[in-house]
Protein backbone atom coordinates (compact mmCIF):
# COMPACT_ATOMS: atom_id res chain seq x y z
CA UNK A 1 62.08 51.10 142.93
CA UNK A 2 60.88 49.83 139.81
CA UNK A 3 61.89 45.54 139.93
CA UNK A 4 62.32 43.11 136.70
CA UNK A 5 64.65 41.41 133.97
CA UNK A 6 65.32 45.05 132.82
CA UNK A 7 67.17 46.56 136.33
CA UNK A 8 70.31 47.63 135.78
CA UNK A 9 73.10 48.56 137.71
CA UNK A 10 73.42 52.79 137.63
CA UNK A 11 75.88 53.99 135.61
CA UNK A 12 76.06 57.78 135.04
CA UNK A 13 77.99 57.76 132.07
CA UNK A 14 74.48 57.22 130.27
CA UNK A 15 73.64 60.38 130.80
CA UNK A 16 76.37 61.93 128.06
CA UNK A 17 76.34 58.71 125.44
CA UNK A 18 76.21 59.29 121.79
CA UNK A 19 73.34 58.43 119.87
CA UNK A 20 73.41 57.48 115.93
CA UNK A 21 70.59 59.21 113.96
CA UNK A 22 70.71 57.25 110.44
CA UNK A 23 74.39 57.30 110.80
CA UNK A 24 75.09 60.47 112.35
CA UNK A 25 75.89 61.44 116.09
CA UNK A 26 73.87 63.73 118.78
CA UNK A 27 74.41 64.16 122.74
CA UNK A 28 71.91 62.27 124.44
CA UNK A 29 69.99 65.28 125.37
CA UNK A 30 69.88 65.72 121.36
CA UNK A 31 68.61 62.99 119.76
CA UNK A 32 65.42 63.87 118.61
CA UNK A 33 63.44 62.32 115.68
CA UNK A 34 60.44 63.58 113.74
CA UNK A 35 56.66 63.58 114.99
CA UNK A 36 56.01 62.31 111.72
CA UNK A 37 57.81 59.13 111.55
CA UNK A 38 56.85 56.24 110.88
CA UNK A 39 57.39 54.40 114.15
CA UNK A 40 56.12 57.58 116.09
CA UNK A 41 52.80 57.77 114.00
CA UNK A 42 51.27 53.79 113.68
CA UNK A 43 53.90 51.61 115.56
CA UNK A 44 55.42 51.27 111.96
CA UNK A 45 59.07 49.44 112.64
CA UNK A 46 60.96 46.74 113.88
CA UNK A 47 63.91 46.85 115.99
CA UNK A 48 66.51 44.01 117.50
CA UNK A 49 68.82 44.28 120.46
CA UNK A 50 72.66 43.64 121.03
CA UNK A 51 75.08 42.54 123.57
CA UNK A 52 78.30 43.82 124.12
CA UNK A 53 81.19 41.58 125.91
CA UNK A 54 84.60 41.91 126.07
CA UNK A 55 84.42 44.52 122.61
CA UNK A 56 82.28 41.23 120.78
CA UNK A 57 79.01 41.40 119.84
CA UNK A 58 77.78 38.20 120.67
CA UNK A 59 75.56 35.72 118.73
CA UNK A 60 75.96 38.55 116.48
CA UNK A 61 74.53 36.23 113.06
CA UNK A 62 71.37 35.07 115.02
CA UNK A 63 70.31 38.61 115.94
CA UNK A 64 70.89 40.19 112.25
CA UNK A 65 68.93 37.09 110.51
CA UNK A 66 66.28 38.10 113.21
CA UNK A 67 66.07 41.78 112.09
CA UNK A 68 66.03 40.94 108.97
CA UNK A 69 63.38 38.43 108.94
CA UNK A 70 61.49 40.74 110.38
CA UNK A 71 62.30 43.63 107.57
CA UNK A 72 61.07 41.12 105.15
CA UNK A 73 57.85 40.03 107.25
CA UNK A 74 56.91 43.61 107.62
CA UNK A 75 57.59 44.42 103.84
CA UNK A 76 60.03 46.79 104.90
CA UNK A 77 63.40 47.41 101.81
CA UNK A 78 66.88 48.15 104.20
CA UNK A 79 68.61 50.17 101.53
CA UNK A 80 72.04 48.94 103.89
CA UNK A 81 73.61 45.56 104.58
CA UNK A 82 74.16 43.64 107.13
CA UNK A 83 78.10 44.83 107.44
CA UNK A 84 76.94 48.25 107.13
CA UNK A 85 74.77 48.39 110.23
CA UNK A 86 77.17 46.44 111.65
CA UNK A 87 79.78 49.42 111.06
CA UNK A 88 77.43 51.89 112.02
CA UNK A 89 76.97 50.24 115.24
CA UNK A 90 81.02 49.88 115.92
CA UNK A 91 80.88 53.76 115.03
CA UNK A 92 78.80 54.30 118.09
CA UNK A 93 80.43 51.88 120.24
CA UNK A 94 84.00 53.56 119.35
CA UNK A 95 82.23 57.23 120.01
CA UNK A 96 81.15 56.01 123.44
CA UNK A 97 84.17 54.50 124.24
CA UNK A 98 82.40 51.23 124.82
CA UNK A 99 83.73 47.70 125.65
CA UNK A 100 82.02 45.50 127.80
CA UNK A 101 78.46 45.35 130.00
CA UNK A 102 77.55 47.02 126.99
CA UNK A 103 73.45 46.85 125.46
CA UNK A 104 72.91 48.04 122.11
CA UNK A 105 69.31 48.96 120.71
CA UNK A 106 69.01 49.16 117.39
CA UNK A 107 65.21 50.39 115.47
CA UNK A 108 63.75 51.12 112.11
CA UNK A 109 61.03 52.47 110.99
CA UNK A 110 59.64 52.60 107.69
CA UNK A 111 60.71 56.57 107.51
CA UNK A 112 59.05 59.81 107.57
CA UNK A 113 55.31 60.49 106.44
CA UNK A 114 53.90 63.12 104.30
CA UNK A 115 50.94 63.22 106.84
CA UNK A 116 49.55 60.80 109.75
CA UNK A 117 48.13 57.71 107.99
CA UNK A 118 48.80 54.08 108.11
CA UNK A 119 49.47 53.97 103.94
CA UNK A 120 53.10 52.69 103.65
CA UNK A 121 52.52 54.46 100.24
CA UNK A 122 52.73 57.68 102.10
CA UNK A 123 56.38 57.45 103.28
CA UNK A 124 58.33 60.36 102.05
CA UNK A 125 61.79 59.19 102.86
CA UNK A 126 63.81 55.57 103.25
CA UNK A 127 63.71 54.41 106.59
CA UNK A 128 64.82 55.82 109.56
CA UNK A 129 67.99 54.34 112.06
CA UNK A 130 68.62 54.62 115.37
CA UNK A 131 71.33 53.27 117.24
CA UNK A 132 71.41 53.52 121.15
CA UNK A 133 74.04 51.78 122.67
CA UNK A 134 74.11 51.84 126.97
CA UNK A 135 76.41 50.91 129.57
CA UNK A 136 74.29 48.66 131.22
CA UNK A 137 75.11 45.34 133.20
CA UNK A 138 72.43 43.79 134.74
CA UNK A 139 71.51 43.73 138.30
CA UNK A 140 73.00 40.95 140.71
CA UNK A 141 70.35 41.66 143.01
CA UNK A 142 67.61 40.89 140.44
CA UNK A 143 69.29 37.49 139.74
CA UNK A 144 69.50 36.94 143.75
CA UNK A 145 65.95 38.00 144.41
CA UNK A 146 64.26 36.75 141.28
CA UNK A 147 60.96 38.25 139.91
CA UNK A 148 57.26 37.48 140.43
CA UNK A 149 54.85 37.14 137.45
CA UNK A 150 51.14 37.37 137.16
CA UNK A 151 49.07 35.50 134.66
CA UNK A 152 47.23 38.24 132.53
CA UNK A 153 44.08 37.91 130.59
CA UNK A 154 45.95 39.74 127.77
CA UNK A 155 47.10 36.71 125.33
CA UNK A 156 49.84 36.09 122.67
CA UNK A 157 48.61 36.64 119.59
CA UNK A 158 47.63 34.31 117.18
CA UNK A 159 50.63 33.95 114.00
CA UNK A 160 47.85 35.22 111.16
CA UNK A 161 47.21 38.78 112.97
CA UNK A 162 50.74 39.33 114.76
CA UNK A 163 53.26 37.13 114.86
CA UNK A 164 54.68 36.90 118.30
CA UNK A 165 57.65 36.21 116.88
CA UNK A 166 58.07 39.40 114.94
CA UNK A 167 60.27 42.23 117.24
CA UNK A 168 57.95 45.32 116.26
CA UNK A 169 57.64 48.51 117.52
CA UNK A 170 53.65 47.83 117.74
CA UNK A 171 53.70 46.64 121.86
CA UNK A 172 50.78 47.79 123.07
CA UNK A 173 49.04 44.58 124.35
CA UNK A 174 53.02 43.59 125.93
CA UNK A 175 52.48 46.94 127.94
CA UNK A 176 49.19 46.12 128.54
CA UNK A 177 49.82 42.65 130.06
CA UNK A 178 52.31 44.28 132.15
CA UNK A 179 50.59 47.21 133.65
CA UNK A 180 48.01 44.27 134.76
CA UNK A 181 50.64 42.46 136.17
CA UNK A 182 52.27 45.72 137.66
CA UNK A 183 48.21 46.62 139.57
CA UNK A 184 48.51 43.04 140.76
CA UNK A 185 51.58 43.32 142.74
CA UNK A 186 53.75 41.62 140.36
CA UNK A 187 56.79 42.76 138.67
CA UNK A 188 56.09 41.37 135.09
CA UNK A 189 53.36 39.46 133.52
CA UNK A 190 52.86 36.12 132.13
CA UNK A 191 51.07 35.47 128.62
CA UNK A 192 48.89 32.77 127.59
CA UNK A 193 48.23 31.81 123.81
CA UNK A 194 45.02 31.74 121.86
CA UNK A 195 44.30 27.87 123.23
CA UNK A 196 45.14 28.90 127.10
CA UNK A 197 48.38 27.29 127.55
CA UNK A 198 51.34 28.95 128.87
CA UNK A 199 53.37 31.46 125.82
CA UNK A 200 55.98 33.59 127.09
CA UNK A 201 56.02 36.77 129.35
CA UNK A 202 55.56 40.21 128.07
CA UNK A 203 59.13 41.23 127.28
CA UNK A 204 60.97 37.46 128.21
CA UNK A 205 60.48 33.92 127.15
CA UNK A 206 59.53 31.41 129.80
CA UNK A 207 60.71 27.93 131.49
CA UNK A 208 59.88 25.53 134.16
CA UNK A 209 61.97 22.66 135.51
CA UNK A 210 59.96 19.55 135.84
CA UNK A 211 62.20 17.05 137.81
CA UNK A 212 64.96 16.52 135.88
CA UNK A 213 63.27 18.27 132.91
CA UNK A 214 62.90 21.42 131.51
CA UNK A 215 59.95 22.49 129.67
CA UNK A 216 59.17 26.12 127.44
CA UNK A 217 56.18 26.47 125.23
CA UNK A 218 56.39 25.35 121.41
CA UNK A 219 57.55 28.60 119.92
CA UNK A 220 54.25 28.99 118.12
CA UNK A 221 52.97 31.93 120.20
CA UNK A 222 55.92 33.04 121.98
CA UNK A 223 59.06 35.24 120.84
CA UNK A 224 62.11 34.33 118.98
CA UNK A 225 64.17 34.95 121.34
CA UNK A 226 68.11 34.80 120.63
CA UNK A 227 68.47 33.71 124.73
CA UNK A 228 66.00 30.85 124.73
CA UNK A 229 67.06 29.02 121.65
CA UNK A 230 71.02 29.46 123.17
CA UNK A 231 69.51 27.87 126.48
CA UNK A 232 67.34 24.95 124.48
CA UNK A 233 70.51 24.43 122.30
CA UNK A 234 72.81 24.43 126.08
CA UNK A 235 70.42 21.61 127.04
CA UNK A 236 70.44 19.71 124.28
CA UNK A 237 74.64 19.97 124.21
CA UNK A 238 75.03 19.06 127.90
CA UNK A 239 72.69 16.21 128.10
CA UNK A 240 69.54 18.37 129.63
CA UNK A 241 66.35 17.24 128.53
CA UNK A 242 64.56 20.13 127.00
CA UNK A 243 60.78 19.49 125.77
CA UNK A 244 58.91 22.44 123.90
CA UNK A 245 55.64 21.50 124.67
CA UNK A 246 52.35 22.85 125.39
CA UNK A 247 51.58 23.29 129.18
CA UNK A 248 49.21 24.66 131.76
CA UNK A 249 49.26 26.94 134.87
CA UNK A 250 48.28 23.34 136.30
CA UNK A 251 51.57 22.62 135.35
CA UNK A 252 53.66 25.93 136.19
CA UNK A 253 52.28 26.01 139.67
CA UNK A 254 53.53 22.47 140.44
CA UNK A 255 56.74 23.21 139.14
CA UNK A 256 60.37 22.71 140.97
CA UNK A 257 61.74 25.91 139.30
CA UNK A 258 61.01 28.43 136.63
CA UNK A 259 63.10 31.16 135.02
CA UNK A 260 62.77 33.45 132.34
CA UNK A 261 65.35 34.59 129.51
CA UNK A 262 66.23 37.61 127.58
CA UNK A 263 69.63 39.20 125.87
CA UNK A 264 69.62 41.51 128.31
CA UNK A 265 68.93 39.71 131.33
CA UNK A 266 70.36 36.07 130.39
CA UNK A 267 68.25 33.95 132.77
CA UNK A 268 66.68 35.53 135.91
CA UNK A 269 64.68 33.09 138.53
CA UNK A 270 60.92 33.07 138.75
CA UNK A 271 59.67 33.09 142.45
CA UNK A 272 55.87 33.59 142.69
CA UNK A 273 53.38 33.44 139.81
CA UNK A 274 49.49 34.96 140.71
CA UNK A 275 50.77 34.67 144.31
CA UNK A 276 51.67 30.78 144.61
CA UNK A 277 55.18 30.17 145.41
CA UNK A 278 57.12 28.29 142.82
CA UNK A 279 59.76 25.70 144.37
CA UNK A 280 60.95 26.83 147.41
CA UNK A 281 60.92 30.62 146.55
CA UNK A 282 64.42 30.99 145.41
CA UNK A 283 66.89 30.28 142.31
CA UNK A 284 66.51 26.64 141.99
CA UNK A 285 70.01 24.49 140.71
CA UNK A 286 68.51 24.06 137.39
CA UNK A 287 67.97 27.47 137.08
CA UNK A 288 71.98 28.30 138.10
CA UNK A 289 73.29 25.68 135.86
CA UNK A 290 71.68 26.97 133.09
CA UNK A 291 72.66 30.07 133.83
CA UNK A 292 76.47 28.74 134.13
CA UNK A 293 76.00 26.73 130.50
CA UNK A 294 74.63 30.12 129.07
CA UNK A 295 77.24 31.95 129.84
CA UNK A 296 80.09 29.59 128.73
CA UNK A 297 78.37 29.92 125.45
CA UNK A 298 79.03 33.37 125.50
CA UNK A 299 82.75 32.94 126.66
CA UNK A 300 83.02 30.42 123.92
CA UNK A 301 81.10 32.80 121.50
CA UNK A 302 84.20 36.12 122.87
CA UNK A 303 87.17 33.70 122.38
CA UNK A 304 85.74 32.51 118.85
CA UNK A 305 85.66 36.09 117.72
CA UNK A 306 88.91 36.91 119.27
CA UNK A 307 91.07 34.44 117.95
């Protein structure tokens, strides 16, 4: 069985879900999209990632200024605004009868090409939509068990060539990093930067707990992720010192705890990085109080949206 931030408890109703094709639904087994696109051809789009709770889209602002940062970093014109993809998204939701536990994936591409090339010039159409929204709450055992990570010789890039912070559809040195971590033994792989020190993981951002400290990189060469800045901004409003620092495996193998964070995953424990046992192997108290402040963000984040 396949083991990382991704499991997700199986729900069958996947396998009938509507999907939105620039704003119009197909079956699952439908949902088809051209061999000349965009994304398909050159790894030409971007793409951002939603939570559903309790019928609210949570920290719904931070991830549309992301997607749309990285329209404009990419050079990419949305010919929609932010409340229209919005509605298009509450048109899938409402299709799928959709309220909570609920993961939405939205991506663009820069739209359909006359023929194969890289030339943005060469785009025949405005760009292309999809919307797939799943019924997918994470797995209890994953947050029990934890993961292990292995340090791969596959770095972050540096900002001037690709932006780690950029959510792009071009992930080919992410996969790489984790099929080396996957040969190893371990269920997801760890990322240096250009300068050796510790980045982020392939598809999550990374922390250790140092004492009474927690420590993730500088946010230089790892991604923007919606999760970490929501746990950096938990620390800083409960009295948790946070430090985004450079650091070392020297200093991730003598750590107390670590624990990695994505939207779809929140926080899951780190157990074993390139086969050393971090803390004593399990979710460390740092690790589950975090995970407790995270969360009442997101209650507080439901009730704000309700009221």
């Amino acid at each position: 069985m396949v083991h990382g931030t991704h499991n997700a408890v199986n729900d069958d109703r996947n396998d009938h879900i509507k999907i939105s094709i620039n704003g119009e639904l197909f079956d699952r087994k439908d949902a088809k999209i051209s061999v000349f696109d965009s994304g398909y051809l050159v790894g030409d789009g971007i793409w951002e990632a939603f939570r559903l709770h309790q019928g609210v889209l949570v920290f719904l602002d931070e991830h549309l200024t992301r997607l749309w940062e990285a329209a404009a970093t990419v050079g990419m014109k949305l010919p929609f605004t932010k409340a229209d993809l919005v509605a298009d998204i509450r048109k899938v939701l409402n299709a799928n009868e959709m309220s909570d536990h609920v993961h939405v994936r939205v991506m663009v591409t820069r739209g359909i090409k006359k023929t194969p090339s890289q030339d943005p010039r060469l785009t025949i159409s405005g760009p292309n939509v999809v919307i797939i929204a799943e019924h997918k709450q994470a797995s209890s055992e994953t947050k029990e068990q934890g993961i292990t990570l292995f340090t791969s010789t596959i770095r972050r890039g540096s900002p001037d060539y690709l932006d780690p912070r950029l959510n792009c559809h071009s992930k080919l040195h992410e996969v790489q990093a984790l099929v080396q971590a996957i040969e190893a033994g371990a269920d997801e792989a760890l990322m240096l930067d250009i300068h050796g020190f510790v980045s982020t993981c392939n598809a999550t951002n990374f922390f250790i707990v140092k004492g009474d400290e927690v420590w993730t990189s500088t946010g230089q060469y790892c991604m923007n992720g919606i999760t970490r800045g929501k746990v950096i901004e938990a620390c800083e409003r409960f009295g948790i010192t946070c430090r985004q620092k450079e650091f070392s495996l020297y200093d991730v193998y003598g750590a107390d705890e670590a624990f990695v964070t994505g939207t779809f995953g929140g926080l899951t424990p780190v157990t074993k990085i390139d086969g050393r046992v971090i803390g004593d192997g399990t979710s460390g108290a740092s690790t589950k109080k975090l995970s407790s402040l995270y969360n009442q963000l997101i209650e507080e984040e439901v009730k704000g949206n309700k009221a």
